[in-house]
N, C-alpha and C. Protein backbone atom coordinates (compact mmCIF):
# COMPACT_ATOMS: atom_id res chain seq x y z
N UNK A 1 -37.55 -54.13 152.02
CA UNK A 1 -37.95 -55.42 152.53
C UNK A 1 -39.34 -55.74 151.99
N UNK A 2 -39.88 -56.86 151.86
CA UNK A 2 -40.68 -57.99 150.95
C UNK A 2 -41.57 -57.57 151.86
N UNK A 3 -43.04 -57.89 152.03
CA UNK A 3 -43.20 -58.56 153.06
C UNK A 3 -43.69 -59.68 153.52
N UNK A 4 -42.76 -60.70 152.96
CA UNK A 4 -42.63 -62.20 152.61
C UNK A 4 -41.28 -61.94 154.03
N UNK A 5 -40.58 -60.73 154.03
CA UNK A 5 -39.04 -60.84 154.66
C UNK A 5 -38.08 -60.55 153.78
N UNK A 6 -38.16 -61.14 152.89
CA UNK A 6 -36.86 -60.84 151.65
C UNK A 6 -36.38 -59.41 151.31
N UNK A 7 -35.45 -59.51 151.30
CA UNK A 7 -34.27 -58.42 151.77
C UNK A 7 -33.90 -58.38 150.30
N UNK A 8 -34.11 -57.23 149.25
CA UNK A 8 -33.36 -56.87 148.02
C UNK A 8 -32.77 -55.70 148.10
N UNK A 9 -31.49 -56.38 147.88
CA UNK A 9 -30.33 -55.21 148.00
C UNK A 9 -30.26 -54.51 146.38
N UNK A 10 -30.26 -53.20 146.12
CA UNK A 10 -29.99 -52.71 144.76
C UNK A 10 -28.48 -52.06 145.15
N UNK A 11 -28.04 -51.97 143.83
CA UNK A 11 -26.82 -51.02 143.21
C UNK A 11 -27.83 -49.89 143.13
N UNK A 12 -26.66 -49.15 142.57
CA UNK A 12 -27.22 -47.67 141.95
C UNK A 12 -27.71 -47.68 140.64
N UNK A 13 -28.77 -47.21 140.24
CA UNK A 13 -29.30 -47.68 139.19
C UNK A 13 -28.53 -47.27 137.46
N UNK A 14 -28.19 -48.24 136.80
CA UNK A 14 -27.25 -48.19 135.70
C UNK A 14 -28.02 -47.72 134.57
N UNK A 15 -27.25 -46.95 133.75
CA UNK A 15 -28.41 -46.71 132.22
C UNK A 15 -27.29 -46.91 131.40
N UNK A 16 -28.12 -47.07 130.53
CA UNK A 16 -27.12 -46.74 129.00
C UNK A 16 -28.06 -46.43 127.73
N UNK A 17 -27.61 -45.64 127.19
CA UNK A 17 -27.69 -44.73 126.39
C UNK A 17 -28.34 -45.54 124.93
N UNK A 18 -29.35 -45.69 124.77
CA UNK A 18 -29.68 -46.41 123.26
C UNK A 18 -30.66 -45.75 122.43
N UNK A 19 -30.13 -45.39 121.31
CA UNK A 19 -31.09 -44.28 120.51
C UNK A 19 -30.94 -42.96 120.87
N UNK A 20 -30.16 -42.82 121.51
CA UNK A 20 -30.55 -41.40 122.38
C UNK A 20 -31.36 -41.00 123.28
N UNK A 21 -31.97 -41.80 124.03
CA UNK A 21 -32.85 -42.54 124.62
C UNK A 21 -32.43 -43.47 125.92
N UNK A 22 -32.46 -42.79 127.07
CA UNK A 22 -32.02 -43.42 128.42
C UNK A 22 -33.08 -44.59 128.61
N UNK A 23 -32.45 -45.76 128.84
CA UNK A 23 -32.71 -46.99 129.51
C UNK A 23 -32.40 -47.52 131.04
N UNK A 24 -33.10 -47.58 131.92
CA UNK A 24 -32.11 -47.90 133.54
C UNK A 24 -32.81 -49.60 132.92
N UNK A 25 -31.41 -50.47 132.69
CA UNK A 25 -30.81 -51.68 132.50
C UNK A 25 -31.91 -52.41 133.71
N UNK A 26 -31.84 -52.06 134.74
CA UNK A 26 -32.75 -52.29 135.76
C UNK A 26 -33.97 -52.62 135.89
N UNK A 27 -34.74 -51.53 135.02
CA UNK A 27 -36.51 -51.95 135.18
C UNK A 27 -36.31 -53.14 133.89
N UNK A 28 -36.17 -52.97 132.68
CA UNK A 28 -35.63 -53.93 131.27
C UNK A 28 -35.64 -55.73 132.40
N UNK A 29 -34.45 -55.83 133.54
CA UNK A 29 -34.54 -56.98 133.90
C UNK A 29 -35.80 -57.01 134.84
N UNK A 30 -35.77 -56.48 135.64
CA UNK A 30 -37.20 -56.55 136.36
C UNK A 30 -38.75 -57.00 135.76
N UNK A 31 -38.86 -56.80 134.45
CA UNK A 31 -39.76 -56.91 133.68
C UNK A 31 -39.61 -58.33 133.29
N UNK A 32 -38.45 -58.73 132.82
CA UNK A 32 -37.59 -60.14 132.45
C UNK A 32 -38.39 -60.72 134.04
N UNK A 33 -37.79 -60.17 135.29
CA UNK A 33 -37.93 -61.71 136.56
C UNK A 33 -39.46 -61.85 136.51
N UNK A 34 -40.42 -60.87 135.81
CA UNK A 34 -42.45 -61.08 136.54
C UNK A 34 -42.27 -62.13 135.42
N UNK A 35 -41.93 -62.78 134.64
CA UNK A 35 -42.03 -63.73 133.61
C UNK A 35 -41.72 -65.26 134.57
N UNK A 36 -43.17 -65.65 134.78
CA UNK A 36 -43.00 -67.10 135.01
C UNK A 36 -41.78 -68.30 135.15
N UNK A 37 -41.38 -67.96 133.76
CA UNK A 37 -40.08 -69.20 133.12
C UNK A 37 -38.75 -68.41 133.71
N UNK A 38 -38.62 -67.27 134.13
CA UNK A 38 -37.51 -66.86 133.80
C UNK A 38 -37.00 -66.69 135.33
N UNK A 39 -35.36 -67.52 135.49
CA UNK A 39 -34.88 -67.88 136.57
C UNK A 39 -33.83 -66.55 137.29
N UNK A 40 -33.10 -66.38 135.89
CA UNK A 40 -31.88 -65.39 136.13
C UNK A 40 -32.43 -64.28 134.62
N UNK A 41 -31.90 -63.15 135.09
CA UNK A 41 -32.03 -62.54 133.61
C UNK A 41 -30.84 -61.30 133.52
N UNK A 42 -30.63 -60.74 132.49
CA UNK A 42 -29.09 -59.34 132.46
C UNK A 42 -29.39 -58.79 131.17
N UNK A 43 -29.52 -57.99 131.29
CA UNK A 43 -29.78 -57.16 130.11
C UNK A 43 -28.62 -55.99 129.75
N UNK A 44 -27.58 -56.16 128.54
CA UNK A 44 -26.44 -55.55 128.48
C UNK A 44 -26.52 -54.69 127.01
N UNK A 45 -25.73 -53.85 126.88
CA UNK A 45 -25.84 -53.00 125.92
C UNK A 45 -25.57 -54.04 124.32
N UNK A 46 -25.91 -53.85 123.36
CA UNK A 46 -25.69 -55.09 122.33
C UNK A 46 -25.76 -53.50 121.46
N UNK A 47 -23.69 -53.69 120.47
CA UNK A 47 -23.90 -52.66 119.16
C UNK A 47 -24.83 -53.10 118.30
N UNK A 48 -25.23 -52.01 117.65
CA UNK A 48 -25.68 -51.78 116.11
C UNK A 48 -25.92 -50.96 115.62
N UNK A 49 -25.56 -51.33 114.34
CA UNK A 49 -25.16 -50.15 113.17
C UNK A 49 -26.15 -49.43 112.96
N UNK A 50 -27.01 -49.24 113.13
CA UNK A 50 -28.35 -48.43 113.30
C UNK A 50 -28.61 -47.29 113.97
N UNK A 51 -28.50 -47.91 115.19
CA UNK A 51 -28.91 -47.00 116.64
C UNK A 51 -27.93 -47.09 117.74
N UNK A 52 -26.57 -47.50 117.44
CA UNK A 52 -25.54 -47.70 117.95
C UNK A 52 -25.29 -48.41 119.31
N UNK A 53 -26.66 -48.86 119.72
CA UNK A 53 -26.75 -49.63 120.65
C UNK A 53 -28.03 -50.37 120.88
N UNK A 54 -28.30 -51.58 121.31
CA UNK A 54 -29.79 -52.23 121.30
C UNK A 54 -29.65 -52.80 122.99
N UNK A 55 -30.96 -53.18 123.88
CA UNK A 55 -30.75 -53.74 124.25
C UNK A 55 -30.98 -55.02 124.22
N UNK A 56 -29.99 -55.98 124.56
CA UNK A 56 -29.89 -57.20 124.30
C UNK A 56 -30.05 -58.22 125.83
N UNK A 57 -30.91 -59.21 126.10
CA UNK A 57 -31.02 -59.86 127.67
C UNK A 57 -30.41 -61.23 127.55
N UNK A 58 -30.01 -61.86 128.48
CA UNK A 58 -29.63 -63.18 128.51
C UNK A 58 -30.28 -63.40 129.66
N UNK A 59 -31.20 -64.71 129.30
CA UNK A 59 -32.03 -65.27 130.52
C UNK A 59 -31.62 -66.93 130.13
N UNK A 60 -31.99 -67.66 131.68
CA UNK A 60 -31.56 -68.40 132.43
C UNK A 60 -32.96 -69.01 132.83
N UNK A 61 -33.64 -69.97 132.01
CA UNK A 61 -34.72 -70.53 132.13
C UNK A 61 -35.16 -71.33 133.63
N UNK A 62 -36.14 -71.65 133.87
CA UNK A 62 -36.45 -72.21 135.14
C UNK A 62 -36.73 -73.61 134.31
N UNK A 63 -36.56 -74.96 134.97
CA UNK A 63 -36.65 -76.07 134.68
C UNK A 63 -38.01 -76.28 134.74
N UNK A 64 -38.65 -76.91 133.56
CA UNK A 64 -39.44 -77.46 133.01
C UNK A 64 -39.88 -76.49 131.65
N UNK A 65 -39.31 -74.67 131.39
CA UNK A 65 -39.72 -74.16 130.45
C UNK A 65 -38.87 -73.74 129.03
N UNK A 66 -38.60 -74.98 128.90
CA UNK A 66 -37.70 -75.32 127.58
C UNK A 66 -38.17 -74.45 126.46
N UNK A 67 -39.62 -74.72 126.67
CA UNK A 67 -40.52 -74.31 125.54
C UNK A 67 -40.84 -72.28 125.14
N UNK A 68 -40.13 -71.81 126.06
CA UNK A 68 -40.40 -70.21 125.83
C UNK A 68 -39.77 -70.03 124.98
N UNK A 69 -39.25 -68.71 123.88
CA UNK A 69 -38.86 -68.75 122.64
C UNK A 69 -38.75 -66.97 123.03
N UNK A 70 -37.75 -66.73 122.32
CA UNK A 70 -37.49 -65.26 122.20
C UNK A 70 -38.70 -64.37 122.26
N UNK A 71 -39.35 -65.02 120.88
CA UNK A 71 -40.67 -64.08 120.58
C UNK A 71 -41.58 -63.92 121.96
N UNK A 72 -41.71 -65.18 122.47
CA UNK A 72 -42.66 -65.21 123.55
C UNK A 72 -41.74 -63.71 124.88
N UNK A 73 -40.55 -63.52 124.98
CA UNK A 73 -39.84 -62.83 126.22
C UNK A 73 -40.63 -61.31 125.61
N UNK A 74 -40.02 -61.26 124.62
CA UNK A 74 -40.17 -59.65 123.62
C UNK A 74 -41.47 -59.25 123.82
N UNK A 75 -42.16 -60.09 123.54
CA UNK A 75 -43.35 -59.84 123.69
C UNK A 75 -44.19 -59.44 124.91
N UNK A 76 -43.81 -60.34 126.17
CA UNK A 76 -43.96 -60.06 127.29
C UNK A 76 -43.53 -58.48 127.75
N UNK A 77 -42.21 -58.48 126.89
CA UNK A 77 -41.13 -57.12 127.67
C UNK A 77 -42.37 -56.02 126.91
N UNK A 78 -42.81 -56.40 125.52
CA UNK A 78 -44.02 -55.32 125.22
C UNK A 78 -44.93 -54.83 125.88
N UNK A 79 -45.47 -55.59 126.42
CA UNK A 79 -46.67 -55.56 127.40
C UNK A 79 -46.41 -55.19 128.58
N UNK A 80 -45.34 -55.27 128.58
CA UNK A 80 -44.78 -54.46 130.54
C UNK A 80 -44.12 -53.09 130.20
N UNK A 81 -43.56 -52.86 129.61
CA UNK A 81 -42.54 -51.63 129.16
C UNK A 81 -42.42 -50.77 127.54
N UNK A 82 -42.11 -49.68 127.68
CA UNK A 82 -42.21 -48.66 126.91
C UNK A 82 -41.61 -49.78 125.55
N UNK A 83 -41.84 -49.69 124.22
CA UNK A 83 -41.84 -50.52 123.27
C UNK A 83 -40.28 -50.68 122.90
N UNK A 84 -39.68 -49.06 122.96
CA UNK A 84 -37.90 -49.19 122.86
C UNK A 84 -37.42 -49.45 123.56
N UNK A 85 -37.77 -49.43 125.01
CA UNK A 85 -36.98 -50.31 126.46
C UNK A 85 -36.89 -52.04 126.30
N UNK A 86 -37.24 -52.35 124.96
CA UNK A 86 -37.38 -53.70 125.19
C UNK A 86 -36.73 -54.18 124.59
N UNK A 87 -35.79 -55.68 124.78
CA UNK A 87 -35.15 -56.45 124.75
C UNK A 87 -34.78 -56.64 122.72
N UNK A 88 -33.99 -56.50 121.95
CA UNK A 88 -34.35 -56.98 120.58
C UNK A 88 -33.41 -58.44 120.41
N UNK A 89 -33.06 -58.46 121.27
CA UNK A 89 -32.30 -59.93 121.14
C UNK A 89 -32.51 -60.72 122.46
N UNK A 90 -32.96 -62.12 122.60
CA UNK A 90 -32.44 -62.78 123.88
C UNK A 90 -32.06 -63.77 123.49
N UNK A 91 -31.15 -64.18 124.86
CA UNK A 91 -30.36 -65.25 124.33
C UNK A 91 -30.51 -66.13 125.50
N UNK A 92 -30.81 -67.49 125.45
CA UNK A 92 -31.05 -68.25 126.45
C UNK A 92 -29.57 -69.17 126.73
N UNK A 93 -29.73 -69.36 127.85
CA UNK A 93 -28.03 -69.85 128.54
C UNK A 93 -27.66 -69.62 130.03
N UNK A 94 -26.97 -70.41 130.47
CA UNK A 94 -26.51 -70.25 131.64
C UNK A 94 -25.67 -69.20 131.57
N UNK A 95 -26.11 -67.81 132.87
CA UNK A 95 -25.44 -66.96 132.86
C UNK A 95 -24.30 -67.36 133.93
N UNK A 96 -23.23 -66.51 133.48
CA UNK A 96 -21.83 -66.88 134.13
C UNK A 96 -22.08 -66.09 135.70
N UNK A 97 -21.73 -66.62 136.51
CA UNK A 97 -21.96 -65.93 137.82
C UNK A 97 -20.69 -66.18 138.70
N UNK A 98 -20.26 -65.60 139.90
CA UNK A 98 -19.04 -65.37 140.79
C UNK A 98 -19.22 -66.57 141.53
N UNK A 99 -18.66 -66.69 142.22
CA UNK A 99 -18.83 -67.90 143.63
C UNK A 99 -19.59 -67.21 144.56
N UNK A 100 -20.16 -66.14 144.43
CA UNK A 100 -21.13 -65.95 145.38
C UNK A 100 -22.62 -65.74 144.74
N UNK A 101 -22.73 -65.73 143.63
CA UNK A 101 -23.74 -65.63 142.67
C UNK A 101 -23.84 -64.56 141.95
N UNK A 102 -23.24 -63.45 142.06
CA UNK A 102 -23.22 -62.23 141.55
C UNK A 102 -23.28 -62.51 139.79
N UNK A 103 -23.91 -62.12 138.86
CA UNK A 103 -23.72 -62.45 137.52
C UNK A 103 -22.69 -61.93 137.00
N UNK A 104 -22.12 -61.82 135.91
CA UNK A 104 -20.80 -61.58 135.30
C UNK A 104 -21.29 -60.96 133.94
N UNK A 105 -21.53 -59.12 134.36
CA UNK A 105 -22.13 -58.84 133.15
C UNK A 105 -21.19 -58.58 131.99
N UNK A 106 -19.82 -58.11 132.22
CA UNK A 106 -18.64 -58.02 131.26
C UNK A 106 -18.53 -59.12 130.77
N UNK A 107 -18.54 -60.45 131.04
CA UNK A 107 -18.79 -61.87 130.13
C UNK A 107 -19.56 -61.57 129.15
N UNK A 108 -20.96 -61.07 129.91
CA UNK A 108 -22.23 -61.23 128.17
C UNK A 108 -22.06 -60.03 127.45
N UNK A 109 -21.55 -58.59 127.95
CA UNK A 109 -21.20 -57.70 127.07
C UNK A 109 -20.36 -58.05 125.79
N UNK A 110 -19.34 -59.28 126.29
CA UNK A 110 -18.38 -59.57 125.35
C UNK A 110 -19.42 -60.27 124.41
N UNK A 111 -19.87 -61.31 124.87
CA UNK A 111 -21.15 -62.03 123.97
C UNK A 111 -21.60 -61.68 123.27
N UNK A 112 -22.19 -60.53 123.87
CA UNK A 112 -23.39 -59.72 123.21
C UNK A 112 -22.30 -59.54 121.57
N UNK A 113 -21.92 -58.69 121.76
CA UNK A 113 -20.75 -57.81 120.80
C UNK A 113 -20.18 -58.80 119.64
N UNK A 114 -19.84 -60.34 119.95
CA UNK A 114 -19.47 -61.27 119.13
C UNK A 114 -21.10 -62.00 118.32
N UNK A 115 -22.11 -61.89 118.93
CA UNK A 115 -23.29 -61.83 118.11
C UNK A 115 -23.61 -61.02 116.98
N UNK A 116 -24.27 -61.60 116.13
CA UNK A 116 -24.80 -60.69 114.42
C UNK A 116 -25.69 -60.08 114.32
């Protein structure tokens, strides 16, 4: 509990494996919500031929900040978190969510994966 009141419920905390190199998917978005502009955020495993996995975020801008730009998120995610925990792709867009708001991370995994 906040102590504003606000009640944040967690899952169990998720990792995945990038570089060989454990990531909890978790702190990656957490770092994404202290960002001013940023409304919704998900950070999902994204292949590549490299390091066989990157992580990749999809954020969900707050109205009026049209103007943030990838570079500007990455950069932020630099300054908050270990340099490989950070984001190498974002993609701005309405994230797909349930009828109760829950986000729909198997949607952007697919995303992610159909990206270059």
């Amino acid at each position: 509990m906040h102590p504003d009141g606000y009640i944040q419920l967690k899952d169990a905390p998720r990792t995945s494996s990038f570089r060989a190199e454990r990531i909890f998917i978790d702190r990656v978005e957490n770092a994404l919500y202290k960002h001013p502009a940023v409304l919704f955020a998900a950070v999902v495993a994204k292949p590549d031929p490299k390091w066989g996995e990157t992580p990749c975020a999809f954020v969900e801008l707050r109205p009026g900040h049209a103007d943030i730009t990838e570079a500007d998120l990455i950069g932020f995610c630099r300054d908050n978190l270990a340099r490989f925990k950070c984001p190498k792709h974002v993609v701005f867009c309405e994230l797909p969510k349930t009828t109760t708001g829950k986000i729909q991370k198997f949607r952007l995994r697919e995303q992610a994966k159909a990206l270059d």
